[in-house]
Protein backbone atom coordinates (compact mmCIF):
# COMPACT_ATOMS: atom_id res chain seq x y z
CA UNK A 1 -99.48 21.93 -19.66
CA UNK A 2 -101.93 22.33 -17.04
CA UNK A 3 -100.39 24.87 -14.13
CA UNK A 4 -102.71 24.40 -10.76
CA UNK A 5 -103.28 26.19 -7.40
CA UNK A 6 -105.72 24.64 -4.96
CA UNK A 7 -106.47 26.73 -2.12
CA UNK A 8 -108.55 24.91 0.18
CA UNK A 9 -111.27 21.95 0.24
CA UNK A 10 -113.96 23.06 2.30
CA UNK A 11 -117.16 21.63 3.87
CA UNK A 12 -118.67 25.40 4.39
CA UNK A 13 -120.78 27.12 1.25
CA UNK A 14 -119.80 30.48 0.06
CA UNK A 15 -118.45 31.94 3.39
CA UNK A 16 -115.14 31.97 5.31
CA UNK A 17 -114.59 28.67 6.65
CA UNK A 18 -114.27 27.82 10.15
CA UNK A 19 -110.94 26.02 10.57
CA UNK A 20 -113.16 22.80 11.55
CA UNK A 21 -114.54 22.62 8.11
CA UNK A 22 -111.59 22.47 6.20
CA UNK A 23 -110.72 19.20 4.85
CA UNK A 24 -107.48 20.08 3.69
CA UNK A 25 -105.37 22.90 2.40
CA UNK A 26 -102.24 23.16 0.81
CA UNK A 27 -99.57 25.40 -0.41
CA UNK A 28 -97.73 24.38 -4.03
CA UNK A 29 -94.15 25.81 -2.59
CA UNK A 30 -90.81 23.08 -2.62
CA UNK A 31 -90.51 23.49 0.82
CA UNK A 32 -93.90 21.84 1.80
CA UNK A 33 -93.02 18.80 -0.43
CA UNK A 34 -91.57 15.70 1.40
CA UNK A 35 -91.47 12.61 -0.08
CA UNK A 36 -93.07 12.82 -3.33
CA UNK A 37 -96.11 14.48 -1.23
CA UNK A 38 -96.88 18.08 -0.74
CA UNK A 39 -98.07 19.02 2.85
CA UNK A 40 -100.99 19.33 4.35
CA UNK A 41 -101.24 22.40 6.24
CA UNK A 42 -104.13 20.80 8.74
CA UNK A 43 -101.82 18.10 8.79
CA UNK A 44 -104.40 14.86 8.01
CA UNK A 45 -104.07 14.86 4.27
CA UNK A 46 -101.24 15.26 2.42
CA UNK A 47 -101.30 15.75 -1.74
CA UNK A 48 -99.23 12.66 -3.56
CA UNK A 49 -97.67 13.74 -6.29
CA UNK A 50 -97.71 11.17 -8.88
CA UNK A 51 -96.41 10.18 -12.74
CA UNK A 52 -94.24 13.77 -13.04
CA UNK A 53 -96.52 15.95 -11.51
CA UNK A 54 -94.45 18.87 -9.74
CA UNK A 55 -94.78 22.03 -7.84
CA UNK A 56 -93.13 25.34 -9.14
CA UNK A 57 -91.90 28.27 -7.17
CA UNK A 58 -92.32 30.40 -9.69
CA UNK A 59 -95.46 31.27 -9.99
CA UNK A 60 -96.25 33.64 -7.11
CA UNK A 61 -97.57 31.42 -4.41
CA UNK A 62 -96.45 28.78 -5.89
CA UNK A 63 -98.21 26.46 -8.61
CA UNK A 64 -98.60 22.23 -9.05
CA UNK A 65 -97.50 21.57 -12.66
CA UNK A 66 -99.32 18.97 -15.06
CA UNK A 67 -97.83 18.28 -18.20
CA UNK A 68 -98.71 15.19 -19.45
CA UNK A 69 -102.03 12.78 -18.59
CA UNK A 70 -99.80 10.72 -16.60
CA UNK A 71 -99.26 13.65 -13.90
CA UNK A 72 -101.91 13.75 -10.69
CA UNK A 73 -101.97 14.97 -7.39
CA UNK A 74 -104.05 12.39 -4.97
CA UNK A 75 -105.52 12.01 -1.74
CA UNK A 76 -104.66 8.94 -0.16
CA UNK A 77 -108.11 6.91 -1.39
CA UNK A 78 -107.67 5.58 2.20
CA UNK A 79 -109.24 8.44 3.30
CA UNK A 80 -112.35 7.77 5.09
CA UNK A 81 -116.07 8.85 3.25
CA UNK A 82 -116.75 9.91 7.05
CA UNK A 83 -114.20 13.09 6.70
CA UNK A 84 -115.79 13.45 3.45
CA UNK A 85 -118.83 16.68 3.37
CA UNK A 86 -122.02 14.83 2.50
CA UNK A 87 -124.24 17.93 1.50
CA UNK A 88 -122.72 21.07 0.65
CA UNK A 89 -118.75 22.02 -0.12
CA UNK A 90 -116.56 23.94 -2.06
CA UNK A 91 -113.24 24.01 -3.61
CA UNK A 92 -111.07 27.43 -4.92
CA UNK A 93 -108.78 26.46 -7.69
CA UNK A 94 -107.18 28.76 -10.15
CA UNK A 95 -105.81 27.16 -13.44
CA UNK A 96 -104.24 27.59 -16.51
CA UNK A 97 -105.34 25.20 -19.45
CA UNK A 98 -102.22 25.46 -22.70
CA UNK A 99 -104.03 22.63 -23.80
CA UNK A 100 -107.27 21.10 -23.16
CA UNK A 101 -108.12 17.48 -23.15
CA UNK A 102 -111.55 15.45 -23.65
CA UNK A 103 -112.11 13.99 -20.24
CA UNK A 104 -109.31 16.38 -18.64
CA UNK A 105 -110.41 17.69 -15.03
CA UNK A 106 -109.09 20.45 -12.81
CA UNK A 107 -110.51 18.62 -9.13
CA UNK A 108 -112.62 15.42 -9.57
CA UNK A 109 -113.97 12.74 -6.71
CA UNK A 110 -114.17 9.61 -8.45
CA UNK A 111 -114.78 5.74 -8.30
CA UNK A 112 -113.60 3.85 -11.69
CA UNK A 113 -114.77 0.09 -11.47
CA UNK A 114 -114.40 -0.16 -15.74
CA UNK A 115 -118.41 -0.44 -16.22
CA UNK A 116 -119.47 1.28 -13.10
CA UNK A 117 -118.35 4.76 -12.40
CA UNK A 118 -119.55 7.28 -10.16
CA UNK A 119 -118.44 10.95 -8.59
CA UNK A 120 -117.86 14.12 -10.34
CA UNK A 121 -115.35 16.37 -11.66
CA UNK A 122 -115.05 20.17 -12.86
């Protein structure tokens, strides 16, 4: 089981963001969930919570349970490359790996076209 907390995506390196440069942030608490998605608290991207992925109160802040391969949490893929930071960007994470997988990721941008694949992911 994979327990994660993702703080913030931001376009700023190694400093306190200015609200501008955050892409998204969100907090892994039932109350921010609606619809199978888990709010965004800019309000442009919301999480989708996908093949049994969950959120837990339990876990202080609150946590985004993984389980199983199956389980993600996505940003629409609709979202435009323009929002996206081109040079420089960070993301905060904290995680807890029970059991680690070959190609398993904690955050990862990717394109998958079978042959041709592209991106990264931590």
């Amino acid at each position: 089981m994979i327990t994660l907390a993702i703080i913030a995506l931001t376009c700023a390196p190694l400093q306190d963001p200015k609200p501008n440069e955050v892409f998204a942030s969100w907090k892994f608490r039932s109350e921010e969930v609606e619809a199978g998605e888990v709010k965004d608290l800019r309000g442009k991207n919301p999480l989708r919570l996908e093949g049994g992925a969950r959120v837990s109160d339990s876990a202080g802040p609150g946590a985004l349970m993984f389980s199983s391969g199956a389980h993600r949490a996505v940003i629409d893929a609709g979202v435009s490359s323009s929002a996206l930071p081109k040079k420089v960007f960070s993301a905060e994470t904290w995680v807890t790996i029970d059991k680690p997988l070959k190609w398993g990721a904690i955050i990862t941008a990717m394109q998958d076209n079978g042959g041709f694949e592209k991106g990264w992911l931590l």
